[in-house]
Protein backbone atom coordinates (compact mmCIF):
# COMPACT_ATOMS: atom_id res chain seq x y z
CA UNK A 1 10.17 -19.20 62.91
CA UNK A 2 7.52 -21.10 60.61
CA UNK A 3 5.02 -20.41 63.33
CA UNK A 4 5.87 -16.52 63.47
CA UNK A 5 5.26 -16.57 59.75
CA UNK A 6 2.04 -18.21 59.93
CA UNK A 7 0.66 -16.17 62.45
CA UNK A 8 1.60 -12.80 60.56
CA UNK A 9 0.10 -14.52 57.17
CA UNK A 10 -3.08 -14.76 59.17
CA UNK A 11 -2.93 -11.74 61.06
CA UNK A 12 -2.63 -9.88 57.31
CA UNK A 13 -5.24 -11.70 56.02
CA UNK A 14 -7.43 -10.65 59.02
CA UNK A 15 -6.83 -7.23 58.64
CA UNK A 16 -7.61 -7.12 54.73
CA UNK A 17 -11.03 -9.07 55.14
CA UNK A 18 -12.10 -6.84 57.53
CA UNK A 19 -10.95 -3.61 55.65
CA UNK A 20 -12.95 -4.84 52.71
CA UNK A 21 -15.81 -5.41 54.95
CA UNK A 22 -15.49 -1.91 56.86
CA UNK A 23 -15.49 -0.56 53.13
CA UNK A 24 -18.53 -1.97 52.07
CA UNK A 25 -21.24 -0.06 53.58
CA UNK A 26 -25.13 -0.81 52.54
CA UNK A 27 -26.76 2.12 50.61
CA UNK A 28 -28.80 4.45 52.69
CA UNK A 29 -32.05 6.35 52.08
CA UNK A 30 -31.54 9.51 52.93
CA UNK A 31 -32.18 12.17 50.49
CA UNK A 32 -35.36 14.74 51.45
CA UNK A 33 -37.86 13.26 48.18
CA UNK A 34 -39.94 16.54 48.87
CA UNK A 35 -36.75 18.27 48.22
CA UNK A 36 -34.99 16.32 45.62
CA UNK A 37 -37.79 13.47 44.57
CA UNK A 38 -35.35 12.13 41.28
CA UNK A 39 -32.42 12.09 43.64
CA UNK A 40 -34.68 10.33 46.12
CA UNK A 41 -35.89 7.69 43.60
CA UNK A 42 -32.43 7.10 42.29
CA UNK A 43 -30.90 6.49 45.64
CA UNK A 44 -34.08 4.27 46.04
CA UNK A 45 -33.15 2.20 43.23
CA UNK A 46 -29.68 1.97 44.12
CA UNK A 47 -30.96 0.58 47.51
CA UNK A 48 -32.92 -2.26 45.31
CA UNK A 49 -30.15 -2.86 43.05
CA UNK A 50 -28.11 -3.24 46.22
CA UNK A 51 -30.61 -5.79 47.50
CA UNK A 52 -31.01 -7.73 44.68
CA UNK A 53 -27.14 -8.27 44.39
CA UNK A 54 -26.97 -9.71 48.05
CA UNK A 55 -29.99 -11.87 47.12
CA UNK A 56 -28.00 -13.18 44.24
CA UNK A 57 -25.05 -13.97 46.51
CA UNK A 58 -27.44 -15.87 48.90
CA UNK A 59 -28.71 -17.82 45.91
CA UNK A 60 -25.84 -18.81 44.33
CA UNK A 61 -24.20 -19.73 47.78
CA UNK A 62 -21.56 -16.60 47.69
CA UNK A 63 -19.63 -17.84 45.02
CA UNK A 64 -19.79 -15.05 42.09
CA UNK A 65 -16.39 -15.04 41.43
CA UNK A 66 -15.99 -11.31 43.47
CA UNK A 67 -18.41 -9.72 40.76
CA UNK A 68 -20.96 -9.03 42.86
CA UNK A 69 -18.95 -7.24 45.34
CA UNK A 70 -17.20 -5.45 42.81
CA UNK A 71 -21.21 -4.13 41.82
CA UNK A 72 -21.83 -3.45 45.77
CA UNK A 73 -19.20 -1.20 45.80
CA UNK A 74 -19.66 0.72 42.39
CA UNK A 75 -23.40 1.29 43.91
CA UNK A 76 -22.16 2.48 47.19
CA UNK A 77 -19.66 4.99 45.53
CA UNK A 78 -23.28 5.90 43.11
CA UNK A 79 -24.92 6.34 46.22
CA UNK A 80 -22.40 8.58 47.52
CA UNK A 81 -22.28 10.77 44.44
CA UNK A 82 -26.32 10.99 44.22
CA UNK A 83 -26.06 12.64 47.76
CA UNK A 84 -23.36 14.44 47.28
CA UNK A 85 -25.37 16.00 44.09
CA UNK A 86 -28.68 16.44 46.85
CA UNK A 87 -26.13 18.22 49.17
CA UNK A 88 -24.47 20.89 46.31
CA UNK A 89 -28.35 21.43 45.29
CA UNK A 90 -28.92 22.21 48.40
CA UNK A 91 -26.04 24.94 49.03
CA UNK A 92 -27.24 26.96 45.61
């Protein structure tokens, strides 16, 4: 029975870990800069911003008490809205 449990605690913990992981995605590059060159440079900076936080993480051995990851994902869902704002542009 204590087994059982154990192996479901696990199995739960799995599954969260990798759902946070699957979440996470890095930032991308992908707005036209001939098209949009702001959006372009914004989603570049996101990209650096992005970079510098898993630099951070390296430096400081992982342990930044889940702020950084919070600021990983706030930049991904920037990153999404910046193309999002390239792709409504694009359907005036």
């Amino acid at each position: 029975m204590i087994k059982n449990r154990l192996y479901v605690a696990v199995f739960c913990s799995m599954l969260v870990l990798g759902g946070s992981a699957l979440a996470q995605r890095e930032p991308r590059e992908d707005i036209n800069p001939r098209r949009h060159p702001n959006l372009a440079e914004a989603q570049r900076f996101i990209r650096q911003a992005y970079d510098k936080l898993v630099e951070g993480q390296r430096a400081n051995e992982w342990d930044l008490g889940g702020h950084a990851r919070k600021a990983k994902e706030l930049l991904d869902g920037a990153d999404r809205e910046v193309k999002l704002a390239a792709e409504a542009s694009n359907r005036r």
